[in-house]
N, C-alpha and C. Protein backbone atom coordinates (compact mmCIF):
# COMPACT_ATOMS: atom_id res chain seq x y z
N UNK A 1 0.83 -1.18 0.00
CA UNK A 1 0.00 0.00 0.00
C UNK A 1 0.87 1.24 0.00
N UNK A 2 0.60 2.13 -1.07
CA UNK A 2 1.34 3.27 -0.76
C UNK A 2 0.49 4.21 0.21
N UNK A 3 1.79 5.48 0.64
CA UNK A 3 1.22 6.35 1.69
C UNK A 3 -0.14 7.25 1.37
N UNK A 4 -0.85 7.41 0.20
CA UNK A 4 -1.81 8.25 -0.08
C UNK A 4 -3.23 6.80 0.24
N UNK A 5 -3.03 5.63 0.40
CA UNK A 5 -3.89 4.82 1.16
C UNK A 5 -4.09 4.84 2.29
N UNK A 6 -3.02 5.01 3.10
CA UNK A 6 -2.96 5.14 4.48
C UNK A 6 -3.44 6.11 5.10
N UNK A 7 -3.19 7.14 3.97
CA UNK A 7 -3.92 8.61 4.80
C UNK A 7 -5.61 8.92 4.10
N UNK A 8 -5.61 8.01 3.03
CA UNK A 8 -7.53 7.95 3.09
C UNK A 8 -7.92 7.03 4.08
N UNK A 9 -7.16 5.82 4.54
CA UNK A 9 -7.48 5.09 5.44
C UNK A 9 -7.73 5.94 6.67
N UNK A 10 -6.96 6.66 7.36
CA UNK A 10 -6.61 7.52 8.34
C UNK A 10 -7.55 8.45 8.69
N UNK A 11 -8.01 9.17 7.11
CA UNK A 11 -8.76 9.85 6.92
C UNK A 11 -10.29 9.77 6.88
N UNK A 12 -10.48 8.59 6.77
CA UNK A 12 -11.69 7.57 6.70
C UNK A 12 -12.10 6.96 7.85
N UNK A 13 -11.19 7.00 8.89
CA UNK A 13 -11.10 6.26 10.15
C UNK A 13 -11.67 7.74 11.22
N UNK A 14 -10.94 9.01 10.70
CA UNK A 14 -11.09 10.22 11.46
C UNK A 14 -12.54 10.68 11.41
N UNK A 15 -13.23 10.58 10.13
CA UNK A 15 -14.53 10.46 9.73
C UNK A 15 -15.21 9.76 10.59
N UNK A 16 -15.16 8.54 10.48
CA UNK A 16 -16.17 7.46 11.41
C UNK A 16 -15.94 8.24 12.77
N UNK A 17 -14.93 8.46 13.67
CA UNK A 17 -14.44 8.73 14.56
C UNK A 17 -15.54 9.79 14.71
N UNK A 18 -15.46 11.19 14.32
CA UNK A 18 -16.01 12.27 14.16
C UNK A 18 -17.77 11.89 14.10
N UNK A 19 -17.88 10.97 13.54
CA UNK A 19 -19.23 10.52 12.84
C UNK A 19 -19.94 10.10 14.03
N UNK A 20 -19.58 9.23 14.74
CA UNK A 20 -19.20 8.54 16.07
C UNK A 20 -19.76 9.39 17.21
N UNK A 21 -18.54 10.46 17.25
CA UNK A 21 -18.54 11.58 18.27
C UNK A 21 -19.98 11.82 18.19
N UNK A 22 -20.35 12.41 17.07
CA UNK A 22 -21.60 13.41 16.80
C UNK A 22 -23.09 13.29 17.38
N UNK A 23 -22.71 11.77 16.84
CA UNK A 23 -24.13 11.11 17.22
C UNK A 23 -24.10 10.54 19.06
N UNK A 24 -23.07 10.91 19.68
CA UNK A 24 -23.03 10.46 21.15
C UNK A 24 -23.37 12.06 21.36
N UNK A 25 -22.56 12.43 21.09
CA UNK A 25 -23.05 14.16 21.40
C UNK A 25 -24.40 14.50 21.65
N UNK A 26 -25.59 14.36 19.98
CA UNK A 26 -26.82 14.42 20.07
C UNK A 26 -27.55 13.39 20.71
N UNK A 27 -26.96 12.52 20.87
CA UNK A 27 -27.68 11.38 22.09
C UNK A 27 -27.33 12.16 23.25
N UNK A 28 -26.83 12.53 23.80
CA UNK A 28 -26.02 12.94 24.95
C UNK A 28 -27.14 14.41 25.47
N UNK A 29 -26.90 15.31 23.79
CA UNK A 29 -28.41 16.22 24.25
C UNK A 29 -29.76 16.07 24.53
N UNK A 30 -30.11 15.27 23.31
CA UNK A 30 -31.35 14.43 23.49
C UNK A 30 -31.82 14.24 25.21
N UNK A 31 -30.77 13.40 25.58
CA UNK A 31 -31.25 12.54 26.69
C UNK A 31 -31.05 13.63 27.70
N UNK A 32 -30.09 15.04 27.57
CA UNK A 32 -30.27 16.21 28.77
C UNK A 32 -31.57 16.78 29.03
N UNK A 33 -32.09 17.05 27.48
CA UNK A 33 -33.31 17.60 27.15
C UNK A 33 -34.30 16.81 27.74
N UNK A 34 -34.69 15.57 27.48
CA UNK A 34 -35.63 14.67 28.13
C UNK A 34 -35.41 14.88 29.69
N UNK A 35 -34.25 14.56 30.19
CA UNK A 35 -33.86 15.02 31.88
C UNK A 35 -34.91 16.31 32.02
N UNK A 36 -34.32 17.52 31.89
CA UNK A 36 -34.77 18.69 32.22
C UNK A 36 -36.47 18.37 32.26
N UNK A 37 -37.01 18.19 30.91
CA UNK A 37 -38.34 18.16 30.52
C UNK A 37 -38.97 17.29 31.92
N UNK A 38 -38.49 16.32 32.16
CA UNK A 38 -38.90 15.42 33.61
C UNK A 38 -38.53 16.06 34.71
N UNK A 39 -37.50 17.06 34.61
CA UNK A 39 -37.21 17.61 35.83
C UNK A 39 -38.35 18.91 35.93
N UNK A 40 -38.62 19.84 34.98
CA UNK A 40 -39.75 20.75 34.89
C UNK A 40 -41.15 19.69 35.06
N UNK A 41 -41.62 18.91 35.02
CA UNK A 41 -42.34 18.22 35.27
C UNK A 41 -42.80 18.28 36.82
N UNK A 42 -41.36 17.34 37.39
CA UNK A 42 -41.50 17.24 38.64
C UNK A 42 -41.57 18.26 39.23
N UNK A 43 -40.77 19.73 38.72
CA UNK A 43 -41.10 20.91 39.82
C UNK A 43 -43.02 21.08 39.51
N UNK A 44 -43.64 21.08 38.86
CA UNK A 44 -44.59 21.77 38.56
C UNK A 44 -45.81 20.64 39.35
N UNK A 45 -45.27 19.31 39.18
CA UNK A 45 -46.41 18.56 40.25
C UNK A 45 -46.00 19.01 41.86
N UNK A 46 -44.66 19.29 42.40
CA UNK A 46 -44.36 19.48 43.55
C UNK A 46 -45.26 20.71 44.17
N UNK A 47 -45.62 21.68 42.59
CA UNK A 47 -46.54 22.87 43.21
C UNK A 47 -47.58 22.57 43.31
N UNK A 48 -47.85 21.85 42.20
CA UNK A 48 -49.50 21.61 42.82
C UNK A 48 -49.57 21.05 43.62
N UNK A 49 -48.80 20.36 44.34
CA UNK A 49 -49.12 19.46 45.42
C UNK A 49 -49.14 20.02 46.84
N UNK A 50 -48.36 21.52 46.80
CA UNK A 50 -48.33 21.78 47.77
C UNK A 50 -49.42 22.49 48.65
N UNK A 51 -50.07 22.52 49.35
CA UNK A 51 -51.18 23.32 50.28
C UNK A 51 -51.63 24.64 49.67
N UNK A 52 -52.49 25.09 49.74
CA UNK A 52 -52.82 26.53 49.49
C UNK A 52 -52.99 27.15 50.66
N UNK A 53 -52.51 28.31 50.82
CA UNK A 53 -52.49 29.09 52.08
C UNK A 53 -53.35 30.24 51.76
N UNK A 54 -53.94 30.40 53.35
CA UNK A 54 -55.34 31.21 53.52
C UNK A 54 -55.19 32.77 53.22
N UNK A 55 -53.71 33.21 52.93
CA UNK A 55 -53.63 34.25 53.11
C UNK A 55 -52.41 34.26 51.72
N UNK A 56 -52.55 35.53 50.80
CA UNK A 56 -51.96 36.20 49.55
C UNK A 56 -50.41 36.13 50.00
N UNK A 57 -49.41 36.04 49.57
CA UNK A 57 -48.14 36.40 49.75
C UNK A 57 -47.68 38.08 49.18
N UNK A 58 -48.95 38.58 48.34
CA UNK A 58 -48.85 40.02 48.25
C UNK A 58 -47.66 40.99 49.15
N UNK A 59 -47.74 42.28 48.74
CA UNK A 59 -47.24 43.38 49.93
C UNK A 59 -48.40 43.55 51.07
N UNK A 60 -49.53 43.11 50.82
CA UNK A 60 -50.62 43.45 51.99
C UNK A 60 -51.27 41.89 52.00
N UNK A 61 -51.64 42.53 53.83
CA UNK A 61 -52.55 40.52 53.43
C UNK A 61 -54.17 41.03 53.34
N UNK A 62 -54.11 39.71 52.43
CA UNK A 62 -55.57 39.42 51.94
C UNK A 62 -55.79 38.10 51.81
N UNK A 63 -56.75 37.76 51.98
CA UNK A 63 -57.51 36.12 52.11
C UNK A 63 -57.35 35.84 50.54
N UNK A 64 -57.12 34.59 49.97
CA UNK A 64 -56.92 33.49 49.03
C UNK A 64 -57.90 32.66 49.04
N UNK A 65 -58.20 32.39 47.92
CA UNK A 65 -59.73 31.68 48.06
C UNK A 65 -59.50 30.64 48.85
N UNK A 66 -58.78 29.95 49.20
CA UNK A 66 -58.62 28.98 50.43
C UNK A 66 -58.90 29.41 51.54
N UNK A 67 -58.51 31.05 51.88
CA UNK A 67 -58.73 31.92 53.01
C UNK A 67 -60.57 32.24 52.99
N UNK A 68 -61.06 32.43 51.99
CA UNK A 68 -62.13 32.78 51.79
C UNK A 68 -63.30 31.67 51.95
N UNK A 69 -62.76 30.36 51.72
CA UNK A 69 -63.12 29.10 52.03
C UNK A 69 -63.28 29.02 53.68
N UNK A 70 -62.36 29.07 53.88
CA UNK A 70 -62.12 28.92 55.65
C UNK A 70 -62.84 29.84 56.50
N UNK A 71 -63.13 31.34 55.88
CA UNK A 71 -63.88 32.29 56.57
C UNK A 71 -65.36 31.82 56.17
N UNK A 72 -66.20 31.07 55.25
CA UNK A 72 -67.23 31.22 55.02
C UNK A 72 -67.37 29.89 55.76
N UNK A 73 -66.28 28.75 56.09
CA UNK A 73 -66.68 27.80 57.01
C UNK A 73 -66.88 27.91 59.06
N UNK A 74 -66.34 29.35 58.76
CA UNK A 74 -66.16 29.39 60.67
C UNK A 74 -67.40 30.66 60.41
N UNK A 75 -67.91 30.88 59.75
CA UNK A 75 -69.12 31.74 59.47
C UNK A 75 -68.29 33.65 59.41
N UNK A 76 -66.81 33.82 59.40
CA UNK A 76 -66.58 34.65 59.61
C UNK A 76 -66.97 35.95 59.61
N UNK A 77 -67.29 35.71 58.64
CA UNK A 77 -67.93 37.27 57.97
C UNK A 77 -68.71 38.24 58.84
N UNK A 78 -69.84 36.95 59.39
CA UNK A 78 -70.92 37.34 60.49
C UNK A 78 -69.92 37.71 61.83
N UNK A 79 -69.56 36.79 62.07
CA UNK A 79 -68.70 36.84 64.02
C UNK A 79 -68.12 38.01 63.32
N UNK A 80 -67.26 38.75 62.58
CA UNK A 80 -66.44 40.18 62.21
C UNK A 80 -66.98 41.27 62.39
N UNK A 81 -68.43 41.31 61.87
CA UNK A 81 -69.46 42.29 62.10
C UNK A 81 -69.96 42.02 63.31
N UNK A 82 -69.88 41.13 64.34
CA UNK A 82 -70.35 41.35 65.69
C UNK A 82 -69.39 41.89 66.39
N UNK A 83 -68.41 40.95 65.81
CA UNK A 83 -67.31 41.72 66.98
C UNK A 83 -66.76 43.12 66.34
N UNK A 84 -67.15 43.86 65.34
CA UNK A 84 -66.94 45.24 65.09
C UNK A 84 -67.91 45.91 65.52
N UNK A 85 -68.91 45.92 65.94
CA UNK A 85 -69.56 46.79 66.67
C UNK A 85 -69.53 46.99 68.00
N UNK A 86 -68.59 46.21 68.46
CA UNK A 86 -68.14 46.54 69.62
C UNK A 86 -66.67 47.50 70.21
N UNK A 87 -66.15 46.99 68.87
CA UNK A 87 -64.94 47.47 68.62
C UNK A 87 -63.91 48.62 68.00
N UNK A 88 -64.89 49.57 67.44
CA UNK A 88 -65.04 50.54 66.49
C UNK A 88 -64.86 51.77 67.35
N UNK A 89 -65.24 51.85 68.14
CA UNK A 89 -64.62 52.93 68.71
C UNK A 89 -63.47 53.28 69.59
N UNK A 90 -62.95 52.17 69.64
CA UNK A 90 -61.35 51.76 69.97
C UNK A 90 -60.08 51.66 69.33
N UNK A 91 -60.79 51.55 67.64
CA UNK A 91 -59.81 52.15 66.66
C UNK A 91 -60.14 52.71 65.88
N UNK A 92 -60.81 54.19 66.21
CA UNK A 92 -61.36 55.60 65.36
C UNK A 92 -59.67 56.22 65.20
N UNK A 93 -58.87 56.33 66.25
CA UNK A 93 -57.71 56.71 66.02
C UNK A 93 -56.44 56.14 65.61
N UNK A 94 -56.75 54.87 65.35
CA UNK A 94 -55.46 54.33 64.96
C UNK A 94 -55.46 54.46 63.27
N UNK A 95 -54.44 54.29 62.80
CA UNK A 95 -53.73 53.92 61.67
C UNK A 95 -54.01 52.49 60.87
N UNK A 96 -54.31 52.28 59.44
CA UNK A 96 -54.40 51.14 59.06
C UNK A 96 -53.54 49.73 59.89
N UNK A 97 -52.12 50.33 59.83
CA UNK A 97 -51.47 48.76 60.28
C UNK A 97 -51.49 48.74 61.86
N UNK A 98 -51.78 50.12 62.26
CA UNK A 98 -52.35 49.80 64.00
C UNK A 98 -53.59 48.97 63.99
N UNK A 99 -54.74 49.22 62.95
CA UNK A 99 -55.71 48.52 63.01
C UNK A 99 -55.45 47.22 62.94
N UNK A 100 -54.87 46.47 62.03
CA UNK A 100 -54.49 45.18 61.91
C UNK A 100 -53.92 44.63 62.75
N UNK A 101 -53.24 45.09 63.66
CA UNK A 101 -52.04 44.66 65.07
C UNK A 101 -53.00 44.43 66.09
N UNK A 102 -54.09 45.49 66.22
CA UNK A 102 -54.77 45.21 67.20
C UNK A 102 -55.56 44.13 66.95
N UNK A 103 -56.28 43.44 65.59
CA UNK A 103 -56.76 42.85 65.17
C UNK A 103 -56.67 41.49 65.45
N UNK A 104 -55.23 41.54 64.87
CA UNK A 104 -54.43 40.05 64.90
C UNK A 104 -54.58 40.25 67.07
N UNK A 105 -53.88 40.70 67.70
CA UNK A 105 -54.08 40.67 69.00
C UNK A 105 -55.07 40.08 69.47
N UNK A 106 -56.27 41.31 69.05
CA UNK A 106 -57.60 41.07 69.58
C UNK A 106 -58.24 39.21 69.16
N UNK A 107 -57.91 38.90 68.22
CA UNK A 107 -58.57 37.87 67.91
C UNK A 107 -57.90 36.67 68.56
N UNK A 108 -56.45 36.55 68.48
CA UNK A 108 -55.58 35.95 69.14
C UNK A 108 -55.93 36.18 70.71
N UNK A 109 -56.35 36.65 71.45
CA UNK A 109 -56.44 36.50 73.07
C UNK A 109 -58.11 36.57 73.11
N UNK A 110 -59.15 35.97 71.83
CA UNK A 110 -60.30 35.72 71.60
C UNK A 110 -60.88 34.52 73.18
N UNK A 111 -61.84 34.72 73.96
CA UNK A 111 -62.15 33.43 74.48
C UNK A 111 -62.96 32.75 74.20
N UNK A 112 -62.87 31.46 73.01
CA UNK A 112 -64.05 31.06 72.35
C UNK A 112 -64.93 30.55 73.30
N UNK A 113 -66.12 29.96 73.02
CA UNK A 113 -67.13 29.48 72.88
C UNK A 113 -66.75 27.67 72.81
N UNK A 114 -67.07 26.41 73.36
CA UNK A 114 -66.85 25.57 72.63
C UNK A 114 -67.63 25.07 71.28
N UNK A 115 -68.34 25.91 70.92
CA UNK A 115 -69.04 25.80 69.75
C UNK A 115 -68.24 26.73 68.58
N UNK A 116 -67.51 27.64 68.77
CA UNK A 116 -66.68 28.61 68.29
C UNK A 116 -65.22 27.84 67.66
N UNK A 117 -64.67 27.15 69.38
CA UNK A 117 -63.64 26.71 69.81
C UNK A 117 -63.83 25.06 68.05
N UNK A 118 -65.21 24.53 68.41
CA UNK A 118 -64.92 23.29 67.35
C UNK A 118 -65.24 23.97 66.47
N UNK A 119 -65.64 24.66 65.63
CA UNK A 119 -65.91 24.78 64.65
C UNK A 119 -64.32 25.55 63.74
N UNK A 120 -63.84 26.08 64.33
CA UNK A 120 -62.26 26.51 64.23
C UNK A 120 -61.55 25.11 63.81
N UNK A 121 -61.06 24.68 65.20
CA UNK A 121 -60.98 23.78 64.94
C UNK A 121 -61.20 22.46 64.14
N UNK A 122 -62.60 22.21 63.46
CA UNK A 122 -62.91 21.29 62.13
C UNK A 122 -62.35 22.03 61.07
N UNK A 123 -62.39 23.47 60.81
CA UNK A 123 -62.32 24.13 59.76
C UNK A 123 -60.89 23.79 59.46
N UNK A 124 -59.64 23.60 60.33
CA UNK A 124 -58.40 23.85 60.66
C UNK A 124 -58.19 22.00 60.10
N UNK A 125 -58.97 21.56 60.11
CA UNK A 125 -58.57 19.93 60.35
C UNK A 125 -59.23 19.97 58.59
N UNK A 126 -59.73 20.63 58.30
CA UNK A 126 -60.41 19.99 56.78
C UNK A 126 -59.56 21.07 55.95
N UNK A 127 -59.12 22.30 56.32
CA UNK A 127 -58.11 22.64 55.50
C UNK A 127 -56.54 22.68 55.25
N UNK A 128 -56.13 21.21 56.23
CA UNK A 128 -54.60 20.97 56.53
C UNK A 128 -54.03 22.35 57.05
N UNK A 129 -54.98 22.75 58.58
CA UNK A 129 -54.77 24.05 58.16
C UNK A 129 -54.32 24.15 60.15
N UNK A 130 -54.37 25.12 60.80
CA UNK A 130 -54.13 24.86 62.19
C UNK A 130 -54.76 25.96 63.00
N UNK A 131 -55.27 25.95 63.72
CA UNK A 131 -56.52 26.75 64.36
C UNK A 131 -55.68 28.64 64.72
N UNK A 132 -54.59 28.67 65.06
CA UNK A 132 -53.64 30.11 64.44
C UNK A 132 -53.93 30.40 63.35
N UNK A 133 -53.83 29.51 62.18
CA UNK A 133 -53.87 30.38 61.12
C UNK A 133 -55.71 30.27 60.06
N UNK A 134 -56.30 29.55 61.21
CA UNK A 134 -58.09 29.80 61.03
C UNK A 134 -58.37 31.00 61.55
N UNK A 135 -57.53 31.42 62.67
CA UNK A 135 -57.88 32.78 63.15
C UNK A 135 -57.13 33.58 62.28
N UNK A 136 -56.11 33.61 62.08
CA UNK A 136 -55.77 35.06 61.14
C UNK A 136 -56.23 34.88 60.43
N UNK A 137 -57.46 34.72 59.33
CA UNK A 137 -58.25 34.23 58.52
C UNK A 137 -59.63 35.89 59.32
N UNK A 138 -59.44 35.31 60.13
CA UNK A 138 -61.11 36.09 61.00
C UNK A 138 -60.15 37.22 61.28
N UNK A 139 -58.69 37.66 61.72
CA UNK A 139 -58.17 38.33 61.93
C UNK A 139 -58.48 39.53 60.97
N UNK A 140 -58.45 38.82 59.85
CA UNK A 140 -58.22 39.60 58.13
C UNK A 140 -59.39 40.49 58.18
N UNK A 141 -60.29 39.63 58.18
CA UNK A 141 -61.59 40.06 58.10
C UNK A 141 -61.58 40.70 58.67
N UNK A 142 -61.83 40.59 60.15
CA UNK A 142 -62.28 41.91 61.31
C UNK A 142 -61.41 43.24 61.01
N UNK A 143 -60.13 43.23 60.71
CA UNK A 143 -59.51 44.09 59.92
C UNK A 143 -60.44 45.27 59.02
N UNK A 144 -60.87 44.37 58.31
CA UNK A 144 -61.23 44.72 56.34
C UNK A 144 -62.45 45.25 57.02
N UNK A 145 -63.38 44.98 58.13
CA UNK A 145 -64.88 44.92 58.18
C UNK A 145 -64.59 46.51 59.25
N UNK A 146 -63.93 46.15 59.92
CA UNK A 146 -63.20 47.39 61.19
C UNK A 146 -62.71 49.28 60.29
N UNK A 147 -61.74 48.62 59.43
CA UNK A 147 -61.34 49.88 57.78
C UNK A 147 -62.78 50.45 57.59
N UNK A 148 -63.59 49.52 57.06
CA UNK A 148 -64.72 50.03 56.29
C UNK A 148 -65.75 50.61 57.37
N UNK A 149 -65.69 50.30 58.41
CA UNK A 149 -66.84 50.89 59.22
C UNK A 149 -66.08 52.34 59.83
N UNK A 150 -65.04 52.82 60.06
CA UNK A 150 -64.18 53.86 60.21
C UNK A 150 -63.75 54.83 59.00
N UNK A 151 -64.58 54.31 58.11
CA UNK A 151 -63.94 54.83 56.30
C UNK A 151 -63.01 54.94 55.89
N UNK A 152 -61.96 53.66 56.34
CA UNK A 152 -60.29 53.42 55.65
C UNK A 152 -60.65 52.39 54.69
N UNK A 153 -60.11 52.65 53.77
CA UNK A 153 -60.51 52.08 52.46
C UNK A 153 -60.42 50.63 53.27
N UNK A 154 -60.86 49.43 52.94
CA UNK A 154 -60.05 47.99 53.17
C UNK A 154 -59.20 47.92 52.74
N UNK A 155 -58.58 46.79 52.73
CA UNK A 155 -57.30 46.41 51.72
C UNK A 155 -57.82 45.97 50.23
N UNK A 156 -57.64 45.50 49.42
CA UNK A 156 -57.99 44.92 47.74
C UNK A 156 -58.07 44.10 47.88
């Protein structure tokens, strides 16, 4: 064999070689691409899977229809408007986020009822939820119901 065989041989061998490479390469992407695609997958079931919380992650809090769920199960709406007519003239002078402080307070050192006390409580048990954060739920409210009867806008 002369040397101009050896180097199509060579040359022919560098080819396959190259040829070789290419297709491990695009296998190699292929199979990253499929990864990722299963990995975006799994993030996106991990969200749905996770709980919905009663309250917006917004700059202001506001109830989430899960929140809104939970207030129409402890009857909130109603107990907010009872307990704002009692309460309304105790924060004519405060400030929106004074209103809310006292709110969260006021509801937090609440002495239920055991009819109050279970019904919190079921609400808390059917929304993987925990009887603290069934009350800041009523907290919100008495808030929003407290604004509007003093003529501070509510929150949105």
């Amino acid at each position: 064999m002369t040397i101009e065989w050896w180097h199509a041989l060579i040359a022919a061998s560098m080819l396959i070689g190259v040829g070789v490479w290419v297709v491990k390469v695009e296998t190699s992407q292929k199979n990253f691409r499929q990864f990722m695609e299963e990995i975006r997958n799994d993030i996106k079931e991990i969200f749905i899977r996770l709980p919905a919380k009663p309250l917006s992650e917004t700059s202001q809090l506001a109830l989430t229809d899960k929140g809104r769920k939970m207030l129409a199960e402890i009857e909130g709406e109603r107990w907010a408007l009872e307990l704002a007519t009692t309460l309304t003239g105790k924060v004519d002078d405060m400030d929106e986020y004074q209103i809310q402080e006292f709110c969260f307070g006021f509801v937090g050192s609440l002495d239920l009822t055991d009819e109050q006390d279970a019904r919190i409580r079921k609400c808390a048990y059917e929304n993987a939820s925990d009887k603290e954060e069934t009350l800041i739920v009523l907290a919100v409210e008495l808030r929003d119901v407290l604004l509007e009867k003093i003529g501070k806008a509510p929150m949105p």
